[in-house]
Structure formats: C-alpha cells, structure tokens
N, C-alpha and C. Protein backbone atom coordinates (compact mmCIF):
# COMPACT_ATOMS: atom_id res chain seq x y z
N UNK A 1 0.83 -1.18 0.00
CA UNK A 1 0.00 0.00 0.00
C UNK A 1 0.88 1.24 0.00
N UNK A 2 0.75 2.11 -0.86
CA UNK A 2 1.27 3.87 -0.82
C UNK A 2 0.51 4.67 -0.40
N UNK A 3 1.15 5.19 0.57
CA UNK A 3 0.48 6.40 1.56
C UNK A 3 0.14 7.33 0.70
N UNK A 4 0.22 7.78 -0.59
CA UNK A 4 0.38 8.98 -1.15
C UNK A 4 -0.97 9.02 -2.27
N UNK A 5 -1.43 10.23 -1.75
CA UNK A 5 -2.88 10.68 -2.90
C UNK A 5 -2.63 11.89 -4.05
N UNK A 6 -2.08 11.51 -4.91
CA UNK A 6 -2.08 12.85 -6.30
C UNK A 6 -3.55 13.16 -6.37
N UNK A 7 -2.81 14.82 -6.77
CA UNK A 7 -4.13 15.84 -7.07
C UNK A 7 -3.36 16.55 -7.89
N UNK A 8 -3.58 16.03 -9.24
CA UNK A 8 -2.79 16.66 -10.14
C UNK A 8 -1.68 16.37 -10.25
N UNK A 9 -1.13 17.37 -10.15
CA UNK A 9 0.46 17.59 -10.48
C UNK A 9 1.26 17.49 -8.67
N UNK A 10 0.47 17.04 -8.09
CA UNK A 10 0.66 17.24 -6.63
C UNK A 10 0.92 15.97 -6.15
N UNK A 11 1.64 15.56 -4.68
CA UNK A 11 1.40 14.27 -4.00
C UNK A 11 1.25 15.40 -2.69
N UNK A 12 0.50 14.19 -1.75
CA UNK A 12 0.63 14.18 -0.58
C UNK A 12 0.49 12.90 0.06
N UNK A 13 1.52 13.13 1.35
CA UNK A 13 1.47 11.81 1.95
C UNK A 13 0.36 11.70 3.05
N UNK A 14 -0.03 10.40 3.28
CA UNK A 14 -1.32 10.20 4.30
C UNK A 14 -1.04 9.38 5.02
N UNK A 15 -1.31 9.75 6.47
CA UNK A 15 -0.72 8.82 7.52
C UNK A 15 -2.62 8.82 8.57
N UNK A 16 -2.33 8.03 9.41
CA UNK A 16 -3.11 7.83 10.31
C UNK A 16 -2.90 8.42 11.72
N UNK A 17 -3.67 9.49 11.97
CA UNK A 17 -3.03 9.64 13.60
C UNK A 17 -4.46 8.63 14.58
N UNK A 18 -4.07 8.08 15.30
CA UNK A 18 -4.42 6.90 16.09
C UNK A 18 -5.01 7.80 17.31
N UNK A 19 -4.58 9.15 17.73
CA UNK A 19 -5.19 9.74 18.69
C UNK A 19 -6.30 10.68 18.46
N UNK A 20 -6.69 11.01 17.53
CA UNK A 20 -7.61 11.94 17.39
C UNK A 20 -9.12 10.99 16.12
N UNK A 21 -8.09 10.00 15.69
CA UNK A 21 -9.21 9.16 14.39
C UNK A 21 -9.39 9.86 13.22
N UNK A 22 -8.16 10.07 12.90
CA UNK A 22 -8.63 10.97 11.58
C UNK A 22 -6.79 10.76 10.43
N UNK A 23 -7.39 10.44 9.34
CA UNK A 23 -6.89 10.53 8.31
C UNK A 23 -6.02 11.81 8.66
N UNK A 24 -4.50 12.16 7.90
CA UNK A 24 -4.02 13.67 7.87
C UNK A 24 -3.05 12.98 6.37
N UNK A 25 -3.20 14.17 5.42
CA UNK A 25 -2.53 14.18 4.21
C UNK A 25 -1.61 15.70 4.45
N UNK A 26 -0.29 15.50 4.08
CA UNK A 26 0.72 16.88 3.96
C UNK A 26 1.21 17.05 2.51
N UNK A 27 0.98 17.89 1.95
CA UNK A 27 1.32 17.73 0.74
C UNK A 27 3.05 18.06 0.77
N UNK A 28 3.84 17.79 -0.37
CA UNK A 28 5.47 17.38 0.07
C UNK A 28 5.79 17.87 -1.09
N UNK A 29 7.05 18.76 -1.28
CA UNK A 29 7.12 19.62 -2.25
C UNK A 29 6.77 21.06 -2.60
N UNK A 30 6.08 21.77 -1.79
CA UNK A 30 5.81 22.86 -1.33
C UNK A 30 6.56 23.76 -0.82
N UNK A 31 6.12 24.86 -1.46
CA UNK A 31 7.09 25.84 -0.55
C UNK A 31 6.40 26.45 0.41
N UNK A 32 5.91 25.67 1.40
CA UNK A 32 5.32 25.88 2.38
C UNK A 32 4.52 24.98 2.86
N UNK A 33 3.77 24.62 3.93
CA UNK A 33 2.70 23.95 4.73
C UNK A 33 1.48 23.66 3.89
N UNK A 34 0.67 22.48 3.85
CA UNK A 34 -0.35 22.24 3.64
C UNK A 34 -0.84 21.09 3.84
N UNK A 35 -1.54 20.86 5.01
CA UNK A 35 -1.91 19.80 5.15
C UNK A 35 -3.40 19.32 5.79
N UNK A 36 -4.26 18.26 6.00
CA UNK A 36 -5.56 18.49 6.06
C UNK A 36 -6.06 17.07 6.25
N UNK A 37 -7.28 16.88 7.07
CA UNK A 37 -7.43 15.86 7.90
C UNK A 37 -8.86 15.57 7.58
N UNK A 38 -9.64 14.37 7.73
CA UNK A 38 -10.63 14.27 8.02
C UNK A 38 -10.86 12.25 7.98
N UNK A 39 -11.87 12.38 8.28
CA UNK A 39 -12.41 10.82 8.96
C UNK A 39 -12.14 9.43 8.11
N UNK A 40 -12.59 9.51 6.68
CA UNK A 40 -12.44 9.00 5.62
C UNK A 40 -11.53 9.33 4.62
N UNK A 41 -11.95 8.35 3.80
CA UNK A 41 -10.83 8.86 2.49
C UNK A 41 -11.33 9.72 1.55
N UNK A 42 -13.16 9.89 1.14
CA UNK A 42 -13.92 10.34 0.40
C UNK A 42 -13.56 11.86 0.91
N UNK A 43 -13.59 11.95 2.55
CA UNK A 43 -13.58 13.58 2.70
C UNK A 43 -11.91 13.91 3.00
N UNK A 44 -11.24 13.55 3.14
CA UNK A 44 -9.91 13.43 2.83
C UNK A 44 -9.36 13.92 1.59
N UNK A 45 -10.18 13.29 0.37
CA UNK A 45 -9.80 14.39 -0.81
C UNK A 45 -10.28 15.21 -1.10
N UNK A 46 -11.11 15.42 -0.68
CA UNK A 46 -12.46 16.87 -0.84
C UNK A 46 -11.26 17.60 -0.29
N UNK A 47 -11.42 17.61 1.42
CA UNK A 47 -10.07 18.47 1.89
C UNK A 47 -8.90 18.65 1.82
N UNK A 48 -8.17 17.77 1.03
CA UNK A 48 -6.84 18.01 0.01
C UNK A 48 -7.18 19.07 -0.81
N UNK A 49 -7.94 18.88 -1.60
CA UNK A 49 -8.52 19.49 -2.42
C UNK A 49 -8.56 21.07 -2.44
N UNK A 50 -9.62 21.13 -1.29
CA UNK A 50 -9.14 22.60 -0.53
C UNK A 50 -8.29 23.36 -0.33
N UNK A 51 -7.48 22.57 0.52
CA UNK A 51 -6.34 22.91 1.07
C UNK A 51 -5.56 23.13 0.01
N UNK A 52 -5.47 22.18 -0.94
CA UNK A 52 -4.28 23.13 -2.28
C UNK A 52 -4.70 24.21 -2.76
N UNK A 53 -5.61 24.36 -3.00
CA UNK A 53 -6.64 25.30 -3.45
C UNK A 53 -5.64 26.98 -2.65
N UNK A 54 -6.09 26.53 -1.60
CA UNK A 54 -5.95 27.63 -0.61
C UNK A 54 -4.45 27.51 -0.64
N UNK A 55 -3.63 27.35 -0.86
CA UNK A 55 -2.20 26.97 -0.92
C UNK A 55 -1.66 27.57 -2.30
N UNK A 56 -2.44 26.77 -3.18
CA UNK A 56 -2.07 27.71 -4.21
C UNK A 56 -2.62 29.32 -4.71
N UNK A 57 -3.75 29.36 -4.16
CA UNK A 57 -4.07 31.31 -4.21
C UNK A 57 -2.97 31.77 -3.53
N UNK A 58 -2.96 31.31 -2.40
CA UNK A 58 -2.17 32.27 -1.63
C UNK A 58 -0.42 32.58 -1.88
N UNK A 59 -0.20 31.51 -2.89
CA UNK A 59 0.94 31.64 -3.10
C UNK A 59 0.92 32.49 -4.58
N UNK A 60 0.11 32.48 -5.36
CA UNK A 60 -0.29 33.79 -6.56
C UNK A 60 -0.57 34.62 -5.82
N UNK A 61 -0.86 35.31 -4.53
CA UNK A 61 -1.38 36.51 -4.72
C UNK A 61 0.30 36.49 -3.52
N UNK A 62 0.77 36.25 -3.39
CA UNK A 62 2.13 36.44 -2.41
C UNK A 62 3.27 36.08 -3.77
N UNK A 63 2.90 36.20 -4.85
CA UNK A 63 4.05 36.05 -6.39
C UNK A 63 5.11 35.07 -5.73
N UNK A 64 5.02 34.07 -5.43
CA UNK A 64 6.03 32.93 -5.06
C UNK A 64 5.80 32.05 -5.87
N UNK A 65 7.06 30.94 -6.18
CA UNK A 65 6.30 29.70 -6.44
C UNK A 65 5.75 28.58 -5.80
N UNK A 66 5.30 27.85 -6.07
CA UNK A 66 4.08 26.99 -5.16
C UNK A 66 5.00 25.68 -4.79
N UNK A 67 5.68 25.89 -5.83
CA UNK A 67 7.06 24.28 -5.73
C UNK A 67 7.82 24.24 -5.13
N UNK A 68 8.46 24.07 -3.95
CA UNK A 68 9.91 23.79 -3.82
C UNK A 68 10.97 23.63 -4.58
N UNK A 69 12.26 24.25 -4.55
CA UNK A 69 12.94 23.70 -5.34
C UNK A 69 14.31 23.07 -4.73
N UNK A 70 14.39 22.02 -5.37
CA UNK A 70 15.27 21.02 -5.05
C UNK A 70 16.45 20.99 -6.37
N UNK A 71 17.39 21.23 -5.74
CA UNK A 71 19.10 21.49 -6.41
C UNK A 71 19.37 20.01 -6.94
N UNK A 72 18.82 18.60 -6.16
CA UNK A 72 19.47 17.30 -6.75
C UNK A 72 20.58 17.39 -5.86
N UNK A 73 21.31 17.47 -5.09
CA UNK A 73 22.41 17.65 -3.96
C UNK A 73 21.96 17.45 -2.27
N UNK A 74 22.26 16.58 -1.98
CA UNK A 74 22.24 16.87 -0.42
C UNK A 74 22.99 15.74 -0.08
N UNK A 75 23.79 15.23 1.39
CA UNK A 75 24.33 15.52 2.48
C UNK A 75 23.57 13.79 2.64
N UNK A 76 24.31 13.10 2.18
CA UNK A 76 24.31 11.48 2.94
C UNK A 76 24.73 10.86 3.95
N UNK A 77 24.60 10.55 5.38
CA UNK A 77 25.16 10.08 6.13
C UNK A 77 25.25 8.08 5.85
N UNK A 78 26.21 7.48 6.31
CA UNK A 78 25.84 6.31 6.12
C UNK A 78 26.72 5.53 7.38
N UNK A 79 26.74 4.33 7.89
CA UNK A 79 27.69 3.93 8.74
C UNK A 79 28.66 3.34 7.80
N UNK A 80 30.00 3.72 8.56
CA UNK A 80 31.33 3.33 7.95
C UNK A 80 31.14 2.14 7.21
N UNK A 81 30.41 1.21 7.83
CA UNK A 81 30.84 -0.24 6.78
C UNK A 81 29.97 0.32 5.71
N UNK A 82 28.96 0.41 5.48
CA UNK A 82 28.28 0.53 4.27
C UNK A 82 28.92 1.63 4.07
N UNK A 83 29.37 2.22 3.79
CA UNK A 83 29.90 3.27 2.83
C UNK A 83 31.38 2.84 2.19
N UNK A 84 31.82 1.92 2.91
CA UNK A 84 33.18 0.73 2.58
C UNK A 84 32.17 0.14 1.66
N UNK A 85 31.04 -0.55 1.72
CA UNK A 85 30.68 -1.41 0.78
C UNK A 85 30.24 -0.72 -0.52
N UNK A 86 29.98 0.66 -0.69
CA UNK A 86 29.32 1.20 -1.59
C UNK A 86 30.47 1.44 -2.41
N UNK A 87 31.78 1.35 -1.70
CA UNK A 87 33.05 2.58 -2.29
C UNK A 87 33.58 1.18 -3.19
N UNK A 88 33.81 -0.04 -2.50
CA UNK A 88 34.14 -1.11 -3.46
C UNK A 88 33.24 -1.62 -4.41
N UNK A 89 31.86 -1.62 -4.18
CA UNK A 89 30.83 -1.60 -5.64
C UNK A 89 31.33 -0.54 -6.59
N UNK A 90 31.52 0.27 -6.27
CA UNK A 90 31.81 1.79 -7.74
C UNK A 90 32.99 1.43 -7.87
N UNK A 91 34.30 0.96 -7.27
CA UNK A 91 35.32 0.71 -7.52
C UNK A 91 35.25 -0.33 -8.41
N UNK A 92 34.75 -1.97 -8.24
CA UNK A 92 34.30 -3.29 -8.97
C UNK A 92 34.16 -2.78 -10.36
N UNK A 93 32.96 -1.50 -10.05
CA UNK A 93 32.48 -1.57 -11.68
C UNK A 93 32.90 -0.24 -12.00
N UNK A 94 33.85 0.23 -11.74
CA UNK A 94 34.70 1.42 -12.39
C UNK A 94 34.03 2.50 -12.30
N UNK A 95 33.02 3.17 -11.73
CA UNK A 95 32.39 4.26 -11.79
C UNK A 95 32.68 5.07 -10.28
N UNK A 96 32.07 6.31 -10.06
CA UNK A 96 31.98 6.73 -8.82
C UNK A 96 31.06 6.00 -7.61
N UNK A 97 31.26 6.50 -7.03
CA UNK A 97 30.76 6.31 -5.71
C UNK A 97 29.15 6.63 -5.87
N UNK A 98 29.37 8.55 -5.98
CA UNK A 98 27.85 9.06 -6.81
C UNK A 98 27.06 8.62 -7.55
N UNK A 99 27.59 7.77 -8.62
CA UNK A 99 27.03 6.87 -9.75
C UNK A 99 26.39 6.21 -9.14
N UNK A 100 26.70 5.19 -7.90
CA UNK A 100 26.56 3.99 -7.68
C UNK A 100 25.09 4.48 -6.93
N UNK A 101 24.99 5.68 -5.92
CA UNK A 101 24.19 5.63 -5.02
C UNK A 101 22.86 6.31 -5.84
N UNK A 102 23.64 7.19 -6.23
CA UNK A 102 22.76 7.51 -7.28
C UNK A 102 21.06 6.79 -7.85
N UNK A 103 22.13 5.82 -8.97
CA UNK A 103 21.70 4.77 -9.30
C UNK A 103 20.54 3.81 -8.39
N UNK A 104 21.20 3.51 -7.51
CA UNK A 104 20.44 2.93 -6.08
C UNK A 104 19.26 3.84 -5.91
N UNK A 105 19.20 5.19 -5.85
CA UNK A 105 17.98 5.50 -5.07
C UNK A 105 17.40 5.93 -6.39
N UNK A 106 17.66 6.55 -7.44
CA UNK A 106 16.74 6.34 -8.51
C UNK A 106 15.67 5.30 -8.67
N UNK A 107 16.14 4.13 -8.68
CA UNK A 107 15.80 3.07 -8.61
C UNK A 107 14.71 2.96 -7.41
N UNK A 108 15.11 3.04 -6.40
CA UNK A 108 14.10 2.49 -5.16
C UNK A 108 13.20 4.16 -5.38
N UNK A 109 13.49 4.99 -5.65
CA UNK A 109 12.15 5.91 -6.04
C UNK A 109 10.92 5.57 -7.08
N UNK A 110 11.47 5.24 -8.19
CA UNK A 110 10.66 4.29 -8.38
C UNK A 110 9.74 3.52 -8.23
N UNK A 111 10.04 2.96 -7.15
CA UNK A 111 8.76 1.65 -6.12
C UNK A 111 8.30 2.77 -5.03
N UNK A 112 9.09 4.11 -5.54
CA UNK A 112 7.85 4.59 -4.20
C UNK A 112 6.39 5.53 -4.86
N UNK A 113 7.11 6.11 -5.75
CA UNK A 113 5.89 6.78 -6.70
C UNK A 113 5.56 6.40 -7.75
C-alpha cells in the first residue's frame, strides 16, 4: 500500500493519527505547509482538495512559487561499513561512488511513486 494521494500535479502523503481518528494528508514539495485531515478517504480528498486550493491562491497573490525547489544535492550520512561497501561496488564496476548511489535511489524511487 502507498500512503500517497495525487491531485494533479501534486502528492501528498497520508498517515493515520491513532489519537484523534482521523486521516491527515501533507502535501510534500511545497514551498510551504499544507496539510488536512478528516475521517475518511472520500472527505480526505475533498479536503486536500481545498487545502491546495488555498495553498495555491495564496501563493499567486504572495508572487512565489508553489514548488519547492530542489538542487538534486544533499548531504548522505551512512555507517562506515556501508559506505566501505558502496566505495568497493563503484570501484568493482569502475564508476563513482555518486554513480553507484545515485543509481540505487533512482531506482528504489521508483517503487515509491
């Protein structure tokens, strides 16, 4: 099962909070907050719905863009052995390191959206 409901050109992820009984979707990729709750799944997208709605006016009448933007760059931590194991895979098959991980999460993105 994928947590995630498109609305458009949009995802948001949907989790369960267990204390209150209610569905909550955050939309991810934003340049800013938006997120929105309700009992079911039927009113769950109604109020996605909304909520982008209101997310995206407000970001036309504040001249921003509505997207986040992401450079493709960030800041991997890994434990020493696996990062020994990643450095002799790119080494094996002659490429970088970058290549290799790269590659790897391309891949497992994939199976997520």
């Amino acid at each position: 099962m994928r947590n995630i409901m498109k609305f458009g050109e949009y995802e948001a992820v949907i989790s369960f909070d267990p204390e209150i009984s209610m569905f909550r979707g955050e939309f991810v990729g934003l340049n800013g907050g938006a997120d929105f709750y309700a009992d079911n799944i039927r009113k769950l997208r109604k109020e996605g719905e909304t909520s982008l709605r209101v997310f995206l006016d407000l970001a036309k009448e504040k001249k921003i863009s509505p997207r986040k933007h992401f450079s493709g760059q960030f800041v991997l931590r890994l434990k020493p052995e696996v990062h020994k194991k990643y450095a002799l895979l790119a080494k094996a098959h002659n490429t970088s390191l970058n290549k290799i991980l790269s590659q790897t999460l391309e891949q497992a993105a994939e199976d997520i959206v």
